[in-house]
PDB file of N, CA and C in Angstrom:
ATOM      1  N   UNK A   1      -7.853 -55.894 -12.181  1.00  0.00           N
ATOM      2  CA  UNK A   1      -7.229 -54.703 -12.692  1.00  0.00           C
ATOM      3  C   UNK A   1      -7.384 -54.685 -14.206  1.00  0.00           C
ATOM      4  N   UNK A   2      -7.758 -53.485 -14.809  1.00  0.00           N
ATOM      5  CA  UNK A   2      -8.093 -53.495 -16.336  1.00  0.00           C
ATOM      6  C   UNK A   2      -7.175 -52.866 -16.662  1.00  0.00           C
ATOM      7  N   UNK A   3      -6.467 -53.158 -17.773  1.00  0.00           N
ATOM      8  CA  UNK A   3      -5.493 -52.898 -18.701  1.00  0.00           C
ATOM      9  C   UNK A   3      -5.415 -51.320 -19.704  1.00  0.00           C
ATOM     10  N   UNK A   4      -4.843 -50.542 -19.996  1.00  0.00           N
ATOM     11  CA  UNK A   4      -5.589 -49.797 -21.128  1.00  0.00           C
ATOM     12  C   UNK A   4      -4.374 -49.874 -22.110  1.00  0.00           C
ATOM     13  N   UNK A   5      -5.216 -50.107 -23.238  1.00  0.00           N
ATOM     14  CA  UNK A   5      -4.416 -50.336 -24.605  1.00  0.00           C
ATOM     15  C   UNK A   5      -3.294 -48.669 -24.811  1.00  0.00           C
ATOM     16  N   UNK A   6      -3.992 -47.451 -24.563  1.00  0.00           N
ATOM     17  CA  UNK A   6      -2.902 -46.397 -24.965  1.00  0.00           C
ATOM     18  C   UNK A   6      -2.975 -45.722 -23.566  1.00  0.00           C
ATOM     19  N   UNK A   7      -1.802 -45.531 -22.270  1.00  0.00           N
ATOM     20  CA  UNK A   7      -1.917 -45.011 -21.041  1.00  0.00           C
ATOM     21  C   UNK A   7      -1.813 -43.421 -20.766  1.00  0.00           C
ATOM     22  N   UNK A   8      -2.597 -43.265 -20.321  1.00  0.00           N
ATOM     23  CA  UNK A   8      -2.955 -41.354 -20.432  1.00  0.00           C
ATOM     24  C   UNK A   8      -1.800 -41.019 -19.676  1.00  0.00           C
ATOM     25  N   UNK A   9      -0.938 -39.887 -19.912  1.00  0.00           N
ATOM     26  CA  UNK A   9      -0.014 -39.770 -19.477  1.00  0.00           C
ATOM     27  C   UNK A   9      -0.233 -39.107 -17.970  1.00  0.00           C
ATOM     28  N   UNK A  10       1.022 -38.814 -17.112  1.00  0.00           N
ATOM     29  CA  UNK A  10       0.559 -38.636 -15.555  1.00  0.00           C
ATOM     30  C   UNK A  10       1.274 -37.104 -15.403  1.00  0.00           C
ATOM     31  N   UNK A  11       1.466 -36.317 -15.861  1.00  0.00           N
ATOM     32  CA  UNK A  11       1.846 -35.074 -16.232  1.00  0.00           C
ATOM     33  C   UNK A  11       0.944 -34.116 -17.214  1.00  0.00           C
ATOM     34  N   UNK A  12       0.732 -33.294 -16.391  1.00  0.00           N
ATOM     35  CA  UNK A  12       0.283 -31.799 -17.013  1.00  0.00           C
ATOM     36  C   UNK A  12       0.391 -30.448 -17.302  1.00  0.00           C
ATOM     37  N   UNK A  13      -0.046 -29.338 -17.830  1.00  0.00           N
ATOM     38  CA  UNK A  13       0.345 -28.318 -18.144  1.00  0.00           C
ATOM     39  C   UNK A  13      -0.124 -26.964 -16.980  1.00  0.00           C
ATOM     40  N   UNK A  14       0.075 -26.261 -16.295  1.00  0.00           N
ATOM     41  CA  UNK A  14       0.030 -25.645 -15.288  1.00  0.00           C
ATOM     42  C   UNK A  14      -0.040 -24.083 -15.903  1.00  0.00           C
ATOM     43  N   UNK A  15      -1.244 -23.326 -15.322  1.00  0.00           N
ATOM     44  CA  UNK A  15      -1.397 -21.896 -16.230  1.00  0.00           C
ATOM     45  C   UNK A  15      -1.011 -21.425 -14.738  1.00  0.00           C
ATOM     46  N   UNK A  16       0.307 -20.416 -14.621  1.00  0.00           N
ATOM     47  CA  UNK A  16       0.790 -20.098 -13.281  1.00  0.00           C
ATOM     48  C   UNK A  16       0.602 -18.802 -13.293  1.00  0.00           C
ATOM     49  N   UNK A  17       0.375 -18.028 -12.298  1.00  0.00           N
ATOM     50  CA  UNK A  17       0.430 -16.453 -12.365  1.00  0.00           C
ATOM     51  C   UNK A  17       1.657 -16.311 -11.277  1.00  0.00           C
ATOM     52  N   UNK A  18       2.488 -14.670 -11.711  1.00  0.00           N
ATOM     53  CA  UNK A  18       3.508 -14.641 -11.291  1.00  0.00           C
ATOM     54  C   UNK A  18       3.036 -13.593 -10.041  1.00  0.00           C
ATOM     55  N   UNK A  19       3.939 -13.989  -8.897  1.00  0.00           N
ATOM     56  CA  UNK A  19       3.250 -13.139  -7.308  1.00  0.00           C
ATOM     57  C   UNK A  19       3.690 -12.079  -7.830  1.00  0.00           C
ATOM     58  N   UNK A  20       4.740 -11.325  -8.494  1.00  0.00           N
ATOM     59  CA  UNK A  20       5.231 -10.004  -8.989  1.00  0.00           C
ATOM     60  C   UNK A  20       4.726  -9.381  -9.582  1.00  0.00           C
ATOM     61  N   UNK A  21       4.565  -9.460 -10.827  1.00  0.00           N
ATOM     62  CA  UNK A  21       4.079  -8.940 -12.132  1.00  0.00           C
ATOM     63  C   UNK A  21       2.347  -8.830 -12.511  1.00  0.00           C
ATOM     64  N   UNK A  22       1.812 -10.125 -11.983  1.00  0.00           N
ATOM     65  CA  UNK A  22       0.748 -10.657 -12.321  1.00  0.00           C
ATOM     66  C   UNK A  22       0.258 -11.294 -13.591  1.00  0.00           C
ATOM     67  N   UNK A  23       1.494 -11.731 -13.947  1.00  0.00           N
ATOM     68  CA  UNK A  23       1.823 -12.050 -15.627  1.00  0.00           C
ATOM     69  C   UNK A  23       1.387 -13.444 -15.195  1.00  0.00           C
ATOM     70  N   UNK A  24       0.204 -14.190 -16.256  1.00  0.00           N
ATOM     71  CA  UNK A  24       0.374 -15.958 -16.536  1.00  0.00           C
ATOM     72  C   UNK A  24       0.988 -16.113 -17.801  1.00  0.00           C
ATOM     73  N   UNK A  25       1.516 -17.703 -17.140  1.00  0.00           N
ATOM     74  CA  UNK A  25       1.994 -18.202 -18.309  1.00  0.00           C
ATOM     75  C   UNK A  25       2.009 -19.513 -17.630  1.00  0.00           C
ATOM     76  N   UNK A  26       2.348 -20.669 -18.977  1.00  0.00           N
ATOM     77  CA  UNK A  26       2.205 -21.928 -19.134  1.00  0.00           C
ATOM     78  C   UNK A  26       3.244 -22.704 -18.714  1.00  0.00           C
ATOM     79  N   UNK A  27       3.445 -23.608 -18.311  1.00  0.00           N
ATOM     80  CA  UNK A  27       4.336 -24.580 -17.369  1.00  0.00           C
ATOM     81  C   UNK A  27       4.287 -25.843 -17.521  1.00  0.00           C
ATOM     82  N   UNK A  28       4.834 -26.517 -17.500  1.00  0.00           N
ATOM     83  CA  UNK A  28       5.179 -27.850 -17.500  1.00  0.00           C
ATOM     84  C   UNK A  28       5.218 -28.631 -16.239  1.00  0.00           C
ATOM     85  N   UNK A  29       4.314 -29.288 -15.786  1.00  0.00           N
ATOM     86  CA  UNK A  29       4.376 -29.806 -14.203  1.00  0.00           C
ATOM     87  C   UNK A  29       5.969 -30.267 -13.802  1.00  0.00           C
ATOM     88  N   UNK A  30       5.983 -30.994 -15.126  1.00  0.00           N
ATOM     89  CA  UNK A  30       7.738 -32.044 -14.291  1.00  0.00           C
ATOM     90  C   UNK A  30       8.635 -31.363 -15.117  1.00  0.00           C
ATOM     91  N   UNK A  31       8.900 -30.158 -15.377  1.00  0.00           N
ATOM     92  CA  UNK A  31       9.498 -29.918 -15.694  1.00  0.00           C
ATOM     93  C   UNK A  31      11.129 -29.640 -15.274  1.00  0.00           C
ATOM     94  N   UNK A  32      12.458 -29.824 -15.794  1.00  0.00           N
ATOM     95  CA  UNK A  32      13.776 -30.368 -15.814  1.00  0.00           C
ATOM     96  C   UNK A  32      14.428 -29.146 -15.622  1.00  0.00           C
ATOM     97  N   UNK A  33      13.978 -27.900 -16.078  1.00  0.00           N
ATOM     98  CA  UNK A  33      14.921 -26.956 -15.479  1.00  0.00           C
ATOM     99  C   UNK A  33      13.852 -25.660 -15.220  1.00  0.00           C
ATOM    100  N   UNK A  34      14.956 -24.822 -14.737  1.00  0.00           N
ATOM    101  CA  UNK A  34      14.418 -23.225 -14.248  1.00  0.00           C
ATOM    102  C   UNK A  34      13.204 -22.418 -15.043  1.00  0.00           C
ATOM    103  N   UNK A  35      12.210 -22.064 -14.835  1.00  0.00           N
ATOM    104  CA  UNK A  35      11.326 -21.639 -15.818  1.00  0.00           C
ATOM    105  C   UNK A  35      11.180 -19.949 -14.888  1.00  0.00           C
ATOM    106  N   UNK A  36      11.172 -19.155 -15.614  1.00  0.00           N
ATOM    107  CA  UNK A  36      11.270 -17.573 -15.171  1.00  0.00           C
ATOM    108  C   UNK A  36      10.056 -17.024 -15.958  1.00  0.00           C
ATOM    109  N   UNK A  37       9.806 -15.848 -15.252  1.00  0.00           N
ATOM    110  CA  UNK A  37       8.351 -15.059 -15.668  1.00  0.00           C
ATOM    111  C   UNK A  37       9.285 -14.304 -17.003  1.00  0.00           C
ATOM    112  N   UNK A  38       8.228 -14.578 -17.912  1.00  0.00           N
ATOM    113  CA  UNK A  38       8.897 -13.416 -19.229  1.00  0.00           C
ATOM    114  C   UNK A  38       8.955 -11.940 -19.080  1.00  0.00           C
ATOM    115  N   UNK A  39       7.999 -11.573 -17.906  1.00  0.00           N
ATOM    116  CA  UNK A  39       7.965  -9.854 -18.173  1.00  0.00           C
ATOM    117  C   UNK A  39       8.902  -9.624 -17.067  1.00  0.00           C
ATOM    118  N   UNK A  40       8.937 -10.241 -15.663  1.00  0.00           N
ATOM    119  CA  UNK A  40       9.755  -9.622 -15.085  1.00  0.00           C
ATOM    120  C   UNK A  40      10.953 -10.546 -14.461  1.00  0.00           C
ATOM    121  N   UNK A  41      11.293 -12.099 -14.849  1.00  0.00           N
ATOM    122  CA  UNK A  41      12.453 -12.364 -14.691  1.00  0.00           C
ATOM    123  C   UNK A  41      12.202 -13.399 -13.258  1.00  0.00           C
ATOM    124  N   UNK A  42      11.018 -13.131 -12.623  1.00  0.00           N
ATOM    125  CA  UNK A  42      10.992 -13.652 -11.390  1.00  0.00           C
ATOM    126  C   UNK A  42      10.907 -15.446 -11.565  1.00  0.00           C
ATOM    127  N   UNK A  43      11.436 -16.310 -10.704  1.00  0.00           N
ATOM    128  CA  UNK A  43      11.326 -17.305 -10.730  1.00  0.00           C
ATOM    129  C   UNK A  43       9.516 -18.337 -10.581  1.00  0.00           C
ATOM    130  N   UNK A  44       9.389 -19.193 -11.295  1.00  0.00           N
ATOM    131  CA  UNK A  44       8.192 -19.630 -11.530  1.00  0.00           C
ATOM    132  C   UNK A  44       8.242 -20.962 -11.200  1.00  0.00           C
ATOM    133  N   UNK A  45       9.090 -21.839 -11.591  1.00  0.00           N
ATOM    134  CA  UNK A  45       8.879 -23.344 -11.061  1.00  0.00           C
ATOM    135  C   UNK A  45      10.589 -23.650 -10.916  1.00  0.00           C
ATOM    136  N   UNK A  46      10.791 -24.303  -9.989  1.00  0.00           N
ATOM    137  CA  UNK A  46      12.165 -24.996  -9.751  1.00  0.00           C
ATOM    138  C   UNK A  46      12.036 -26.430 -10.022  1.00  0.00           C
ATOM    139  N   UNK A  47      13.180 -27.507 -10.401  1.00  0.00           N
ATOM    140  CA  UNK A  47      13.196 -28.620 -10.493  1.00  0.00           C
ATOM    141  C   UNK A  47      13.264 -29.100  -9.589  1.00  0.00           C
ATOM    142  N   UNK A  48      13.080 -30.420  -9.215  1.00  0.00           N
ATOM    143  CA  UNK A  48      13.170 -30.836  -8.476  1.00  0.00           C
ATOM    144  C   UNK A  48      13.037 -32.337  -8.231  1.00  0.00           C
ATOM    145  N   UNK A  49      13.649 -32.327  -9.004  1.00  0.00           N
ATOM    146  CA  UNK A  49      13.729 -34.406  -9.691  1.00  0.00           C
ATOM    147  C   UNK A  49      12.561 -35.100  -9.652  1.00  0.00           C
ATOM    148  N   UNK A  50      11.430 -34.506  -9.670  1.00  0.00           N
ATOM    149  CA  UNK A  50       9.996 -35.378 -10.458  1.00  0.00           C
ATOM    150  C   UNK A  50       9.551 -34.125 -10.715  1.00  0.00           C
ATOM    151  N   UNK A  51       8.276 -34.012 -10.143  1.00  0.00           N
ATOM    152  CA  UNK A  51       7.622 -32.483 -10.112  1.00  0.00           C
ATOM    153  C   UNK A  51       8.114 -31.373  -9.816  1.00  0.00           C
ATOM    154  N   UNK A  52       8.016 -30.261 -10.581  1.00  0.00           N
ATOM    155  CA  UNK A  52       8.997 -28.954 -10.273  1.00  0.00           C
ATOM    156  C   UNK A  52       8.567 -28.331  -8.712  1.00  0.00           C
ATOM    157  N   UNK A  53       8.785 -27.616  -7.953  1.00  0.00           N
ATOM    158  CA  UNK A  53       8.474 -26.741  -7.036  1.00  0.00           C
ATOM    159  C   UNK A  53       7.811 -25.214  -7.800  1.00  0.00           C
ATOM    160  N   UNK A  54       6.317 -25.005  -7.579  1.00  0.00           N
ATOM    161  CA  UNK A  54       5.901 -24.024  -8.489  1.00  0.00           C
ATOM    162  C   UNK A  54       5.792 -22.910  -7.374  1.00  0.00           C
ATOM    163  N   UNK A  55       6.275 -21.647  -7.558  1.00  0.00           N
ATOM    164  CA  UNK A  55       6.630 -20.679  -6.955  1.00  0.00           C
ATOM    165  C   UNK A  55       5.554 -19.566  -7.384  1.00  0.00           C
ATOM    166  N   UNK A  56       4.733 -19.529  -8.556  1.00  0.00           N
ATOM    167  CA  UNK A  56       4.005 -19.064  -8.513  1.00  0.00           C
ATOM    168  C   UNK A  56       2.155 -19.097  -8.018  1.00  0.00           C
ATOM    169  N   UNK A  57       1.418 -18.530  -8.446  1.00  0.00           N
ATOM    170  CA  UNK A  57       0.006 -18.819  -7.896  1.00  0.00           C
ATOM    171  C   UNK A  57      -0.576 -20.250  -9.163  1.00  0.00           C
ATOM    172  N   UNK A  58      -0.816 -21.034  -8.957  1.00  0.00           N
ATOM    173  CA  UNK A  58      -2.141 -21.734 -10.084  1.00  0.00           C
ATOM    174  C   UNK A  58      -3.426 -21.612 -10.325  1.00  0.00           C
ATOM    175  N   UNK A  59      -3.361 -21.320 -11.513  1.00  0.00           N
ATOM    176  CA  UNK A  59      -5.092 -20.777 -11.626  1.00  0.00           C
ATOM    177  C   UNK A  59      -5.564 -22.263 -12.449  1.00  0.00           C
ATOM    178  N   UNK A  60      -4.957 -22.714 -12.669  1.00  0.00           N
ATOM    179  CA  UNK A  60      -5.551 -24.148 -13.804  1.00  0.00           C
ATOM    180  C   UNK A  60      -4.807 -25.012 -14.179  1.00  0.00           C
ATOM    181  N   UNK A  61      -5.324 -25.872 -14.287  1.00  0.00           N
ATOM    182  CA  UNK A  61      -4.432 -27.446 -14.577  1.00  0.00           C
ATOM    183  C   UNK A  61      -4.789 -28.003 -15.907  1.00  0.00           C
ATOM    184  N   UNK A  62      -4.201 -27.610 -17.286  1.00  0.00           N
ATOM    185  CA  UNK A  62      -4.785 -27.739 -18.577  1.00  0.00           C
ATOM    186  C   UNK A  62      -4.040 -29.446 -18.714  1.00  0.00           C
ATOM    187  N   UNK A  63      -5.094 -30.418 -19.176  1.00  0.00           N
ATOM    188  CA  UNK A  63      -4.863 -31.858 -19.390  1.00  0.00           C
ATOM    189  C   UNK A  63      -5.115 -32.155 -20.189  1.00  0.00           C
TER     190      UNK A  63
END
């Protein structure tokens, strides 16, 4: 097993589109609380004590 001096972290950034609106926006995979669509309010990721539950569509996984 090889070691690495600085460890890439295991969490990423999530470009979500909303099933409502069709609005994207940016997300936090593990993210800790409620994240809502800005234009229309609809729910986007729930917590869920590691990885959120993402309620919207994913178009990309920015790392």
């Amino acid at each position: 097993m090889r070691w690495e001096l600085i460890p890439k972290p295991r969490s990423i950034f999530l470009r979500v589109k909303c099933l409502k609106c069709a609005n994207e926006q940016i997300v936090f995979e593990r993210s800790s609380s409620y994240v809502k669509c800005t234009v229309c309010d609809e729910l986007l990721a729930q917590p869920a004590g590691g990885k959120a539950k993402i309620r919207g569509e994913v178009l990309q996984s920015l790392s």
